[in-house]
PDB file of N, CA and C in Angstrom:
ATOM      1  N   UNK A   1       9.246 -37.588 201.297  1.00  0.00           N
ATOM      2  CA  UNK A   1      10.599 -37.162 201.601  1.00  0.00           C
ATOM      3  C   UNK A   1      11.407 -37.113 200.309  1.00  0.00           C
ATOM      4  N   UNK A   2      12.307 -35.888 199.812  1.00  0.00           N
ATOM      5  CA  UNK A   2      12.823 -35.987 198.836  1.00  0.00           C
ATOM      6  C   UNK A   2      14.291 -37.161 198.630  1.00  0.00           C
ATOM      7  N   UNK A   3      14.482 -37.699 197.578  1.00  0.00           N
ATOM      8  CA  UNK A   3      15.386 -38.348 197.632  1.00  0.00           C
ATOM      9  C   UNK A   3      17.019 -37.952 198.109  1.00  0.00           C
ATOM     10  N   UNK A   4      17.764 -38.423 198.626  1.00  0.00           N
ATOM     11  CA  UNK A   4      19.251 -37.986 198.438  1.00  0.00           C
ATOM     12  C   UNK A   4      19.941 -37.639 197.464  1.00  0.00           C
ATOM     13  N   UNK A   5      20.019 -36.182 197.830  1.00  0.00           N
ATOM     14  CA  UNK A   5      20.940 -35.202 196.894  1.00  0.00           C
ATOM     15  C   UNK A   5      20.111 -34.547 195.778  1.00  0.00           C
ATOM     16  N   UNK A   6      18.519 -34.503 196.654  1.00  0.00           N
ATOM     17  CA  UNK A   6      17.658 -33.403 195.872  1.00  0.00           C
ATOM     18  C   UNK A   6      17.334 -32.574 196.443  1.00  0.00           C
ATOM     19  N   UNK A   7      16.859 -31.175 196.438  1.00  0.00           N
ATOM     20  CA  UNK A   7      16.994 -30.235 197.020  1.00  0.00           C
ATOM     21  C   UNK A   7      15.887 -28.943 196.402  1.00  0.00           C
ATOM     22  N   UNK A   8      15.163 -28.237 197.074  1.00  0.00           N
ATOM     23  CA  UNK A   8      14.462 -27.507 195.814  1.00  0.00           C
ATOM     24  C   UNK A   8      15.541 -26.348 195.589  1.00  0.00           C
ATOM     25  N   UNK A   9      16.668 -25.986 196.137  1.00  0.00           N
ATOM     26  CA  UNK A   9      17.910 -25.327 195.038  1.00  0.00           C
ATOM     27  C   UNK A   9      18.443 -25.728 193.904  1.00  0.00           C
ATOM     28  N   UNK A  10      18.298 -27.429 193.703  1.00  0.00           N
ATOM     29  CA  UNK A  10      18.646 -28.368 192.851  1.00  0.00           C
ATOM     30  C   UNK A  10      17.879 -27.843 192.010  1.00  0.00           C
ATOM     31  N   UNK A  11      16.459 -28.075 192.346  1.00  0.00           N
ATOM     32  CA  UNK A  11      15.403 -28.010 190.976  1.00  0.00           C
ATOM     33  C   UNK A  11      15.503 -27.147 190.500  1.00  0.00           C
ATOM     34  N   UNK A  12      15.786 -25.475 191.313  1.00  0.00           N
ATOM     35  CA  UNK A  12      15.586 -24.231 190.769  1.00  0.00           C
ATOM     36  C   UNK A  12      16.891 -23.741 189.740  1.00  0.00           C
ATOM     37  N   UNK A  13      18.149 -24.373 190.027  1.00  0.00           N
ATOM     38  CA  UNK A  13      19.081 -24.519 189.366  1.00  0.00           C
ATOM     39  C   UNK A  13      18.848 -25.163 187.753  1.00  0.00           C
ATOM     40  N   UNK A  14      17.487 -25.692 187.234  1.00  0.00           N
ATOM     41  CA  UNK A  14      17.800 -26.473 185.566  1.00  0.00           C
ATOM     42  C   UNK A  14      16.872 -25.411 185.738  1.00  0.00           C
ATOM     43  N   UNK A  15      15.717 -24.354 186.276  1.00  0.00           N
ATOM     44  CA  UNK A  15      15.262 -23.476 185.245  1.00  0.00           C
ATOM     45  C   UNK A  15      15.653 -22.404 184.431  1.00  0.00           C
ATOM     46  N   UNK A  16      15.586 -22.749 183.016  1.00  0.00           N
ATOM     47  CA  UNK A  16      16.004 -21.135 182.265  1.00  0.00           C
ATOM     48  C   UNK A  16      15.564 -19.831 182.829  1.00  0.00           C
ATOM     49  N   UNK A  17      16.026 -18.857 182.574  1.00  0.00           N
ATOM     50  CA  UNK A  17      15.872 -17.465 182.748  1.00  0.00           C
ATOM     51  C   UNK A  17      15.643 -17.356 181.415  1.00  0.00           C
ATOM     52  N   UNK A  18      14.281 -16.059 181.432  1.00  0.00           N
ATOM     53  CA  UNK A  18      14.434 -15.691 179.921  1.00  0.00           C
ATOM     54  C   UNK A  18      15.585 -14.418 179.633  1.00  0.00           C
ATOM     55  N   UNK A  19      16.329 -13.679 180.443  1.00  0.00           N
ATOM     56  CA  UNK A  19      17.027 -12.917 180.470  1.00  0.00           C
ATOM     57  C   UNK A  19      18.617 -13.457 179.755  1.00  0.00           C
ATOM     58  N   UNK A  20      19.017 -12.707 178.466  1.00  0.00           N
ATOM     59  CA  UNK A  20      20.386 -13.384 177.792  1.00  0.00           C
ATOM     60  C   UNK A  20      21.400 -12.744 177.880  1.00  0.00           C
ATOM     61  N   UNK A  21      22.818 -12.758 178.464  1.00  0.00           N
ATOM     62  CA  UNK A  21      23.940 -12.086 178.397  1.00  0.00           C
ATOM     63  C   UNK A  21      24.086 -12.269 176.673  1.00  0.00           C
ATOM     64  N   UNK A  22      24.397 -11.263 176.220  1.00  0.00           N
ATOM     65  CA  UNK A  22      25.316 -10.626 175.016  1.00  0.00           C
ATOM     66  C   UNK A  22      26.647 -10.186 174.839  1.00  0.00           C
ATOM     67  N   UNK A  23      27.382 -11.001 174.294  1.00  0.00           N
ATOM     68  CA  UNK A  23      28.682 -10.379 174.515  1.00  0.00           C
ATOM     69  C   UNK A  23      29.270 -10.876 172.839  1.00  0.00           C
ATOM     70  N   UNK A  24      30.686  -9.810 173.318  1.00  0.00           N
ATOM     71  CA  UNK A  24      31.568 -10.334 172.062  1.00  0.00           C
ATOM     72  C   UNK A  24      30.700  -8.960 170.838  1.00  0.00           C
ATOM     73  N   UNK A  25      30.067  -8.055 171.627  1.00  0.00           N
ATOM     74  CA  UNK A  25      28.826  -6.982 170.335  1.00  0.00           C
ATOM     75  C   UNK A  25      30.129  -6.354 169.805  1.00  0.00           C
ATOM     76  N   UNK A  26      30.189  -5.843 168.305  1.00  0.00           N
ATOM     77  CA  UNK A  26      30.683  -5.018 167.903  1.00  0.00           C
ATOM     78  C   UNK A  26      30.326  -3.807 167.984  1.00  0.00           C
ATOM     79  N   UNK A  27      31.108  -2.494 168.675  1.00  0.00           N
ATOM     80  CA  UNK A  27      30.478  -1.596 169.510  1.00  0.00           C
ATOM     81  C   UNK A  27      29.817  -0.669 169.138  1.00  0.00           C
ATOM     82  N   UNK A  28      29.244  -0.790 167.633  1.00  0.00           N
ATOM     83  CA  UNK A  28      28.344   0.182 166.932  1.00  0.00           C
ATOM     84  C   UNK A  28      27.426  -0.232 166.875  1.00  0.00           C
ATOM     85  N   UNK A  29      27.228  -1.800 167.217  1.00  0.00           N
ATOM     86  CA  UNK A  29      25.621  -2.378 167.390  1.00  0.00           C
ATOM     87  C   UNK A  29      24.866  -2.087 168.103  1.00  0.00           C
ATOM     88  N   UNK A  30      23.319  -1.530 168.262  1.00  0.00           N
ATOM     89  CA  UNK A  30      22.455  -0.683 169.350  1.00  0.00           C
ATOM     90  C   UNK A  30      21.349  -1.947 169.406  1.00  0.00           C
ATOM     91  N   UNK A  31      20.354  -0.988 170.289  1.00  0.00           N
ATOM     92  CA  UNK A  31      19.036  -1.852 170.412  1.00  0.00           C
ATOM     93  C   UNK A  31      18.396  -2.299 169.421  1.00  0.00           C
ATOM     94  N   UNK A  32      18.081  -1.488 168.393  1.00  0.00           N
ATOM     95  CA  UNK A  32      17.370  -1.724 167.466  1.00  0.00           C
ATOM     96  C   UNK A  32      17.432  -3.007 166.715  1.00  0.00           C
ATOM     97  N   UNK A  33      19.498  -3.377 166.006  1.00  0.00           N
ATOM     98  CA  UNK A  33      20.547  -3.991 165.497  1.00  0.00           C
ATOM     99  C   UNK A  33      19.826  -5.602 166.455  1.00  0.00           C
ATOM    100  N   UNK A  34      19.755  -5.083 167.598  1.00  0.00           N
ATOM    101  CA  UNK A  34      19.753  -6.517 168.351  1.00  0.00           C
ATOM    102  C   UNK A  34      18.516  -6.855 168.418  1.00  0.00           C
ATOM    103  N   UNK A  35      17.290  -6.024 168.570  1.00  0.00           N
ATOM    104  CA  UNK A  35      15.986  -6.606 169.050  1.00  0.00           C
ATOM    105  C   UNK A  35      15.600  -7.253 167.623  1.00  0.00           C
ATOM    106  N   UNK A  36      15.955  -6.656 166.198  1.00  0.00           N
ATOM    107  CA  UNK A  36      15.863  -7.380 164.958  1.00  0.00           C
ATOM    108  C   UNK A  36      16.008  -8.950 164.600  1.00  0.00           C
ATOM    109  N   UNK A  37      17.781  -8.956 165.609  1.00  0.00           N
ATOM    110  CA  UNK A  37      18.064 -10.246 165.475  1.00  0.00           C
ATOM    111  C   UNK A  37      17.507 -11.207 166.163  1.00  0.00           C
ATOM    112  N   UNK A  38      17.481 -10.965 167.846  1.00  0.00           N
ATOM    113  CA  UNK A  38      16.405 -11.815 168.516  1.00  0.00           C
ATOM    114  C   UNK A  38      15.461 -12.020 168.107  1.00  0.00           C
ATOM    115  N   UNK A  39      14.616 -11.402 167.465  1.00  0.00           N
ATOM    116  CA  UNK A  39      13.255 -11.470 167.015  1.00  0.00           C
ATOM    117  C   UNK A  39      13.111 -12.207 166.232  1.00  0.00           C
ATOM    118  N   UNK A  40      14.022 -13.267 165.436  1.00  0.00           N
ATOM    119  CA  UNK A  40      13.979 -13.980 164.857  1.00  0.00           C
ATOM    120  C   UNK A  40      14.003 -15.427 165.667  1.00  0.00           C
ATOM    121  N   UNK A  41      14.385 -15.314 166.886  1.00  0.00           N
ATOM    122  CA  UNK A  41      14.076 -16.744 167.682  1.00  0.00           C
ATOM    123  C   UNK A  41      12.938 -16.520 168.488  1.00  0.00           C
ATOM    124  N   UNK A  42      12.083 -15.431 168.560  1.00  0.00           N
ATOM    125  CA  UNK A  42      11.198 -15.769 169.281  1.00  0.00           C
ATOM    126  C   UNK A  42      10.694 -13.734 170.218  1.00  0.00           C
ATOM    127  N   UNK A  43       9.718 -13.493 170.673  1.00  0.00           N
ATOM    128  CA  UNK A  43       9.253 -12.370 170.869  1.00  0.00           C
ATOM    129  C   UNK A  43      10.397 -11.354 172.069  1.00  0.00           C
ATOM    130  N   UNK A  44      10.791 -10.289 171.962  1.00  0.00           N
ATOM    131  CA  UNK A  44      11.599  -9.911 172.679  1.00  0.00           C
ATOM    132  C   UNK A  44      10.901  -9.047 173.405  1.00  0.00           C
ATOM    133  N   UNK A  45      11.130  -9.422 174.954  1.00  0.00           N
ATOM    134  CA  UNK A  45      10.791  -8.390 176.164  1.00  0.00           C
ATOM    135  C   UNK A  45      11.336  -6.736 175.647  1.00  0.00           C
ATOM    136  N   UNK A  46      13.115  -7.039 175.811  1.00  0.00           N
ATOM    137  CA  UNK A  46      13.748  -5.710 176.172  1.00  0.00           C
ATOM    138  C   UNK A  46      14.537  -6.318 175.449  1.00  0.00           C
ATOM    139  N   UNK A  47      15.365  -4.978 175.151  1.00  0.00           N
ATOM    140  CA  UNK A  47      16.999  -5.129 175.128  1.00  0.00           C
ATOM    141  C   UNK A  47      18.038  -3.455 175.454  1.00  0.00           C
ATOM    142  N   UNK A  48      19.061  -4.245 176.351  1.00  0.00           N
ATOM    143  CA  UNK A  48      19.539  -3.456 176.676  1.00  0.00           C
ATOM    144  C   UNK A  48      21.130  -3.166 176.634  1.00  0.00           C
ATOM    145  N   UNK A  49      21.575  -2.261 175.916  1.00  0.00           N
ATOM    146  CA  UNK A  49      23.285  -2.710 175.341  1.00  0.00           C
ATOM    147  C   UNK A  49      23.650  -1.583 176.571  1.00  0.00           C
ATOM    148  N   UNK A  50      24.915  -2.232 177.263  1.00  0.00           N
ATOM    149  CA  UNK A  50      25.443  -2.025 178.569  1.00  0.00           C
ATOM    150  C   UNK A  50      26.525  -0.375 177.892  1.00  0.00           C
ATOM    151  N   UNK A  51      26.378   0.967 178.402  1.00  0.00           N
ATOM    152  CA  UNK A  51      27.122   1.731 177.810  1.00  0.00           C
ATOM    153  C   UNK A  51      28.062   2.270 179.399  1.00  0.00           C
ATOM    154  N   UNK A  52      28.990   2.884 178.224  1.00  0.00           N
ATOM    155  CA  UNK A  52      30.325   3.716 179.672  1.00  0.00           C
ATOM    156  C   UNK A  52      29.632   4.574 179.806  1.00  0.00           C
ATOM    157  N   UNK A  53      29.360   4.994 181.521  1.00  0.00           N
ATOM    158  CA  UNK A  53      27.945   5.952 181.738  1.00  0.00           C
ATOM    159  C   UNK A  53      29.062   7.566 181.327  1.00  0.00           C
ATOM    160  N   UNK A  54      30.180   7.910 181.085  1.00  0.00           N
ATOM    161  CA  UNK A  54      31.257   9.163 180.979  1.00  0.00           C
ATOM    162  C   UNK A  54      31.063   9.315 179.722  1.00  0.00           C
ATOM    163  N   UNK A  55      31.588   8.282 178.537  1.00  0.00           N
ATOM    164  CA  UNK A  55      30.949   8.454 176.928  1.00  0.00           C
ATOM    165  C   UNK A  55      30.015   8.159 176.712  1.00  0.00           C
ATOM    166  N   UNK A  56      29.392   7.519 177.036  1.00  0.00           N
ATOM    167  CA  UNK A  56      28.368   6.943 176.170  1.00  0.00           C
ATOM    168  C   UNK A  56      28.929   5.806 175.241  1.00  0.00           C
ATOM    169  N   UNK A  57      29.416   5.500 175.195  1.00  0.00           N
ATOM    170  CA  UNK A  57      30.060   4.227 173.883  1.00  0.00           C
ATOM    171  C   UNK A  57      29.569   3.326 174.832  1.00  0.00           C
ATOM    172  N   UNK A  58      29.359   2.559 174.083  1.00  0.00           N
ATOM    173  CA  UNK A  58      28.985   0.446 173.796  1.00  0.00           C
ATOM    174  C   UNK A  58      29.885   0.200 174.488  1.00  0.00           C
ATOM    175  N   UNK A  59      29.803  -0.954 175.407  1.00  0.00           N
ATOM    176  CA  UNK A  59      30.818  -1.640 176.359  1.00  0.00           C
ATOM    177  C   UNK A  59      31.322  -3.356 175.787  1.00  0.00           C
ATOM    178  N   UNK A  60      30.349  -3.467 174.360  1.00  0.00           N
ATOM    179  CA  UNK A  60      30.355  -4.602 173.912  1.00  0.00           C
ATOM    180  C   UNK A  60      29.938  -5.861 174.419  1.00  0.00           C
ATOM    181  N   UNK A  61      28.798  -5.321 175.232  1.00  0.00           N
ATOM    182  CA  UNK A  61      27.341  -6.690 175.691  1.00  0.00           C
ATOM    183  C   UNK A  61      26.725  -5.881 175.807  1.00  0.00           C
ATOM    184  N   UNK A  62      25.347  -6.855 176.169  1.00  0.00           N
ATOM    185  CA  UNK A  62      24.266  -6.303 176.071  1.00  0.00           C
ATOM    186  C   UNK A  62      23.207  -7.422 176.986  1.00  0.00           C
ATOM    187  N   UNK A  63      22.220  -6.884 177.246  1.00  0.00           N
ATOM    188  CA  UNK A  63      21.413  -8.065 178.080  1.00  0.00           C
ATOM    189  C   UNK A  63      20.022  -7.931 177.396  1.00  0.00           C
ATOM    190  N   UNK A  64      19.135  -9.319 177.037  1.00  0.00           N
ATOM    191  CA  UNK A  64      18.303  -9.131 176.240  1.00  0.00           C
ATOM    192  C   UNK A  64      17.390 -10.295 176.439  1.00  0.00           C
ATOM    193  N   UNK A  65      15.810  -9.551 177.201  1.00  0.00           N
ATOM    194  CA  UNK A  65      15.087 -10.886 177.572  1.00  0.00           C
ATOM    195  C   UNK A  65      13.701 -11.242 177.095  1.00  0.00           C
ATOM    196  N   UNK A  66      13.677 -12.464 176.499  1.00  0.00           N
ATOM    197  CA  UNK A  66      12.600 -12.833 175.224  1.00  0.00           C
ATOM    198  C   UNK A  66      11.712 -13.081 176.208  1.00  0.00           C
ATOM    199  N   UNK A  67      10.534 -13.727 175.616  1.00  0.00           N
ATOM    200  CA  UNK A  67       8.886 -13.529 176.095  1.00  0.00           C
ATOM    201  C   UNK A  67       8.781 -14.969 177.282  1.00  0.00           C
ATOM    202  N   UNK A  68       9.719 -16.252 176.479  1.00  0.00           N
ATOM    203  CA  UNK A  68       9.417 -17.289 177.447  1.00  0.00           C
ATOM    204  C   UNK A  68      10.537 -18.106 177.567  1.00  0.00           C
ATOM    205  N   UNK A  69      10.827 -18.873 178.362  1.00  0.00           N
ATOM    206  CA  UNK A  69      11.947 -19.806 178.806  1.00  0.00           C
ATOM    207  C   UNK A  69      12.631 -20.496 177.038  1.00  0.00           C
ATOM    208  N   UNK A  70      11.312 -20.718 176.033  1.00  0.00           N
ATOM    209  CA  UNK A  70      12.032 -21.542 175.473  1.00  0.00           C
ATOM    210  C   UNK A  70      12.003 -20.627 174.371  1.00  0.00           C
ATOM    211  N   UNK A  71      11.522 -19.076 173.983  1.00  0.00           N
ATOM    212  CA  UNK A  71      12.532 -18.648 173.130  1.00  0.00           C
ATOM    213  C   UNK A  71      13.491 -18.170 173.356  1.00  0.00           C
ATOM    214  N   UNK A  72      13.683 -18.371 174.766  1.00  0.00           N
ATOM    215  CA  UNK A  72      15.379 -17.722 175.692  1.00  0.00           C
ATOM    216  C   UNK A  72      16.219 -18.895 174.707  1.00  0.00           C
ATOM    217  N   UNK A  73      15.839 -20.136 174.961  1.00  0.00           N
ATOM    218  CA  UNK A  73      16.962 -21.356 174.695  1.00  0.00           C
ATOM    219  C   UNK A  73      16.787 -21.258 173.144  1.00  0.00           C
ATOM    220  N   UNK A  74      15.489 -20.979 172.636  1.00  0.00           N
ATOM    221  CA  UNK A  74      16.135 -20.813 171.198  1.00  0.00           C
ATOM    222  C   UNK A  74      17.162 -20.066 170.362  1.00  0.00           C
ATOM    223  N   UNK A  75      17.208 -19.074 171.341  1.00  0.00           N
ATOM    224  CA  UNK A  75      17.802 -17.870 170.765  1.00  0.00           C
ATOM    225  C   UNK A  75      19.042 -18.109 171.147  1.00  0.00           C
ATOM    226  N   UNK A  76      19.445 -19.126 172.005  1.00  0.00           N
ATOM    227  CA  UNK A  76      21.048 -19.240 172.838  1.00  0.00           C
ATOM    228  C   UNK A  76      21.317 -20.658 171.599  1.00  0.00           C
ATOM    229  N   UNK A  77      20.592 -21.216 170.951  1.00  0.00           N
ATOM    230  CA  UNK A  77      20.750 -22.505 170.017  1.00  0.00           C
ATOM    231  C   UNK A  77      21.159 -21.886 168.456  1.00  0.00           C
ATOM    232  N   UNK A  78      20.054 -20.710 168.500  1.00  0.00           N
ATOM    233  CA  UNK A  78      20.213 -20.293 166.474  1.00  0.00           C
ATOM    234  C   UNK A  78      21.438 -18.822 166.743  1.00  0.00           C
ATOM    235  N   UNK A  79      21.546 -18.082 168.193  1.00  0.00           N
ATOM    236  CA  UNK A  79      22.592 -17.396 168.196  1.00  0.00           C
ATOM    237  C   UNK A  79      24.038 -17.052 168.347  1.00  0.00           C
ATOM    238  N   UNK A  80      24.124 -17.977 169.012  1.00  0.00           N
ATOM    239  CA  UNK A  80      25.520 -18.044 170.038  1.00  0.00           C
ATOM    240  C   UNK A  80      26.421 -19.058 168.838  1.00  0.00           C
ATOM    241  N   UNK A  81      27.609 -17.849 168.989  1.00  0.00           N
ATOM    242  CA  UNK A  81      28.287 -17.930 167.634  1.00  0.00           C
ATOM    243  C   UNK A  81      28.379 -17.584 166.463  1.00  0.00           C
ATOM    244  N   UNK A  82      27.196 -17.007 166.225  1.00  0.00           N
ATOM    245  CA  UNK A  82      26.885 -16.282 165.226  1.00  0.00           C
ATOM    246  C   UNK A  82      28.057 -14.790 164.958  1.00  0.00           C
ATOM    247  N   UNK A  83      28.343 -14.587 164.006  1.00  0.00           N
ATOM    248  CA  UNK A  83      28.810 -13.404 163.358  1.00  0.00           C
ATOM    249  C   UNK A  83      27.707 -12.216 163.438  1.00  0.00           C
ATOM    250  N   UNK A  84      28.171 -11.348 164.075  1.00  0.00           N
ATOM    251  CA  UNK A  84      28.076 -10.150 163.837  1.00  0.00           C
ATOM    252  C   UNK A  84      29.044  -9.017 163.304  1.00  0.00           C
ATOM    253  N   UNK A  85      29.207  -8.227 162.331  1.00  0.00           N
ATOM    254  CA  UNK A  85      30.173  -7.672 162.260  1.00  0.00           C
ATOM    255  C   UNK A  85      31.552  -7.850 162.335  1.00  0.00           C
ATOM    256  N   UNK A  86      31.922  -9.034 162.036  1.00  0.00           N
ATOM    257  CA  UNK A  86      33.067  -9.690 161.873  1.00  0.00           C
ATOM    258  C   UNK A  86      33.412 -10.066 163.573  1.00  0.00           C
ATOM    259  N   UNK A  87      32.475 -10.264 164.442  1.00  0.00           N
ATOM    260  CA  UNK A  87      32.933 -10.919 165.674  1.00  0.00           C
ATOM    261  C   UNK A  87      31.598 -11.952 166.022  1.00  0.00           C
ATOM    262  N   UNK A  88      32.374 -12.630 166.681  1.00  0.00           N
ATOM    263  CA  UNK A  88      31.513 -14.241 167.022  1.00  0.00           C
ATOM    264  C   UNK A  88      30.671 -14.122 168.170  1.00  0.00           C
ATOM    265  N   UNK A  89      29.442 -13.438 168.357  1.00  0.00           N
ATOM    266  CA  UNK A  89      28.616 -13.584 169.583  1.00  0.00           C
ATOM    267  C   UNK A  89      28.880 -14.306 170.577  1.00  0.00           C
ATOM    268  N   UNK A  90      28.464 -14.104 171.936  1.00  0.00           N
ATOM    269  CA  UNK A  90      28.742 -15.194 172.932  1.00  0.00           C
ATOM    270  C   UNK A  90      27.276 -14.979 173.428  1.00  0.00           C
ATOM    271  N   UNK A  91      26.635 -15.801 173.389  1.00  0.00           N
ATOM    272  CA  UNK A  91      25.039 -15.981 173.907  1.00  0.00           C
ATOM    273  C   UNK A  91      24.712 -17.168 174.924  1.00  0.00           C
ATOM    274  N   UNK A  92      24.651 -16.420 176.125  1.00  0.00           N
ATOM    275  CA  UNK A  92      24.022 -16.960 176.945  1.00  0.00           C
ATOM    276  C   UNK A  92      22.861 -16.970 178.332  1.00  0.00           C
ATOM    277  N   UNK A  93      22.841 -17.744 179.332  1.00  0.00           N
ATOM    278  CA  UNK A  93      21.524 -17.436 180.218  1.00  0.00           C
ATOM    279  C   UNK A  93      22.522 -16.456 181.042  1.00  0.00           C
ATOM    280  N   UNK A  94      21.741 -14.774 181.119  1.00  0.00           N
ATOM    281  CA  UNK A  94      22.565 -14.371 182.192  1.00  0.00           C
ATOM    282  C   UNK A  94      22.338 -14.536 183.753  1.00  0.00           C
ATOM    283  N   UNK A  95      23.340 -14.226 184.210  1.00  0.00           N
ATOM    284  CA  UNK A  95      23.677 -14.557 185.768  1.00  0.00           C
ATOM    285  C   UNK A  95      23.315 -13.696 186.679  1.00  0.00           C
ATOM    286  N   UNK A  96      22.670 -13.866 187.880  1.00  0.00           N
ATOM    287  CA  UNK A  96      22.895 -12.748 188.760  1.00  0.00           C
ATOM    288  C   UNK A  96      23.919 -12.020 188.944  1.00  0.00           C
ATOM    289  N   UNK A  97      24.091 -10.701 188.872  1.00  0.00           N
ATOM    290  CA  UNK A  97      25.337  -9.991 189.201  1.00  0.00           C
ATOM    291  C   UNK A  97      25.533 -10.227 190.529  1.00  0.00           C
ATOM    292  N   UNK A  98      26.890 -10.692 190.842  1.00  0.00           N
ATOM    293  CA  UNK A  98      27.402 -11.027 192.057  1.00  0.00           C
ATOM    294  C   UNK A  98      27.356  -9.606 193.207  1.00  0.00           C
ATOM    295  N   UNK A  99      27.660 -10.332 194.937  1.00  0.00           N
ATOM    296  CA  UNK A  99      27.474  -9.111 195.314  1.00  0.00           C
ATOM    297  C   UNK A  99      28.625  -8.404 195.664  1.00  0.00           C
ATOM    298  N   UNK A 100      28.899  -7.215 196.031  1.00  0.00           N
ATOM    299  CA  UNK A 100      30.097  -6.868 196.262  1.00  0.00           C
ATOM    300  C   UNK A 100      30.430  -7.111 197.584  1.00  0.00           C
ATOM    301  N   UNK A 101      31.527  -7.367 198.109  1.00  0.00           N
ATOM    302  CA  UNK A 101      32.125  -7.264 199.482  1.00  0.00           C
ATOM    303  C   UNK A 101      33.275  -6.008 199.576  1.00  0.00           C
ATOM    304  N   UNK A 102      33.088  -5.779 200.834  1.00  0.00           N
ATOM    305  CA  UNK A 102      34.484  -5.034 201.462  1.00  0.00           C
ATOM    306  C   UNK A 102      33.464  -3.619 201.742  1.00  0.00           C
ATOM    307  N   UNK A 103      34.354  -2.632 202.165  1.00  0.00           N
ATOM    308  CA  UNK A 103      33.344  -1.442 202.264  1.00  0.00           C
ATOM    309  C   UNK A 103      34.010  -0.243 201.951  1.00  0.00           C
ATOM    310  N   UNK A 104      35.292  -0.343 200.386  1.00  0.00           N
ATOM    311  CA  UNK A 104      35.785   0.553 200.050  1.00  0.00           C
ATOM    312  C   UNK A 104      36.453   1.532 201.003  1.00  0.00           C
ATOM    313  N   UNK A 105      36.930   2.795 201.022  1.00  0.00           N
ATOM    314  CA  UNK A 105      37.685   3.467 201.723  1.00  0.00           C
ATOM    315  C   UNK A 105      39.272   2.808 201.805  1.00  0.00           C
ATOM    316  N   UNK A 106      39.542   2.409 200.450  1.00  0.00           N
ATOM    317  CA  UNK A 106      41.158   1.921 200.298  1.00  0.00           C
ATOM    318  C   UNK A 106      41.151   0.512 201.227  1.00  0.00           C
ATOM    319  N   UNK A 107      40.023   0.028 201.336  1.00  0.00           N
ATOM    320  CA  UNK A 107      39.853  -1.749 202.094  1.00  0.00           C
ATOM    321  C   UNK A 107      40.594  -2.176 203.328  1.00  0.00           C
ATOM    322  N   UNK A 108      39.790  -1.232 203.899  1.00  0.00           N
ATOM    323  CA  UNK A 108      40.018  -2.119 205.554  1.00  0.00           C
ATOM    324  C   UNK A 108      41.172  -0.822 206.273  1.00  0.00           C
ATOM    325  N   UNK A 109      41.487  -0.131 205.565  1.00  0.00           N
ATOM    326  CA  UNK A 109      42.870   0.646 206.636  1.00  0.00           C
ATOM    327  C   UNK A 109      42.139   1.134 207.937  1.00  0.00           C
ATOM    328  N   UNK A 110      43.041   0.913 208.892  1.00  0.00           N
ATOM    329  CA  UNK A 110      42.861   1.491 210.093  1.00  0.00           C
ATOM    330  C   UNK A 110      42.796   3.112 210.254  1.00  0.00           C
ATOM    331  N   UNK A 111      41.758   3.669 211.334  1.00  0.00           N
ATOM    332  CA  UNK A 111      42.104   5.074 211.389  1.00  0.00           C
ATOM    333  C   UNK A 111      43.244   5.263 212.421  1.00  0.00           C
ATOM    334  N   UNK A 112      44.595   6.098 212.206  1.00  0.00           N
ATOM    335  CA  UNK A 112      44.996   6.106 212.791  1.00  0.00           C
ATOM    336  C   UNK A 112      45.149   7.943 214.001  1.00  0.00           C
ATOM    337  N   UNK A 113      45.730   7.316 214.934  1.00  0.00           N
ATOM    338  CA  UNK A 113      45.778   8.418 216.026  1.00  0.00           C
ATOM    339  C   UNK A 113      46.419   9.807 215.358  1.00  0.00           C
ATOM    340  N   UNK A 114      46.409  11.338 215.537  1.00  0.00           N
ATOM    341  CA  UNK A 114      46.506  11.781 215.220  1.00  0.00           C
ATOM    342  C   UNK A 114      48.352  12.074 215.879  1.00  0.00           C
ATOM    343  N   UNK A 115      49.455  12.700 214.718  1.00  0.00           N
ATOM    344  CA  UNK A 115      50.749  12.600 215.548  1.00  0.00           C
ATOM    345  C   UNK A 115      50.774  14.381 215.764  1.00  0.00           C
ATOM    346  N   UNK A 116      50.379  14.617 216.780  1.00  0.00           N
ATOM    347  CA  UNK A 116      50.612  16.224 216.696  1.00  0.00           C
ATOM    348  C   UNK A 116      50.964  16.130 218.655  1.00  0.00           C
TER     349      UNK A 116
END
């Protein structure tokens, strides 16, 4: 029987993701710029810098996921904070994107009767 106030959501909650939010990018930095730098903590899956799908320009993050749990944490130890381009990285484990609620159409208005 597990002890009180353990849970296997508990446990699954301390594992790393190797997947890293990027933020704080200076918006001329690309894939290339970034898979260079990761690659210095450890083997990089992907990387992917988040763009405005209308221009095309840099949104200034990026998501970027190394080979194993612990060159994820290395790379969040030798990166985060780091200078790039005169701005201070923010490196961390990214998050599930939350889900959306509501079901749009100006949120919730009633249809109303027609006045004719």
């Amino acid at each position: 029987m597990p002890a009180i106030g353990t849970s296997q959501c508990d446990k699954e909650e301390h594992v790393m993701s190797r997947k890293l939010y990027v933020g704080n990018l200076p918006y001329e930095v690309g894939e290339t710029e970034l898979h260079e730098l990761f690659g210095r903590a450890g083997s990089v899956e992907s990387v992917n810098v988040m763009r405005d799908q209308a221009t095309g320009r840099a949104r200034g993050f990026a998501f970027v996921e190394m080979s194993t749990d612990e060159e994820a944490q290395q790379a969040i130890t030798a990166l985060n904070g780091t200078q790039v381009g005169g701005r201070n990285l923010t490196v961390n484990e990214a998050r599930p994107k939350p889900e959306r609620s509501g079901g749009g159409f100006g949120g919730g208005q009633r249809r109303r009767d027609p006045r004719w």
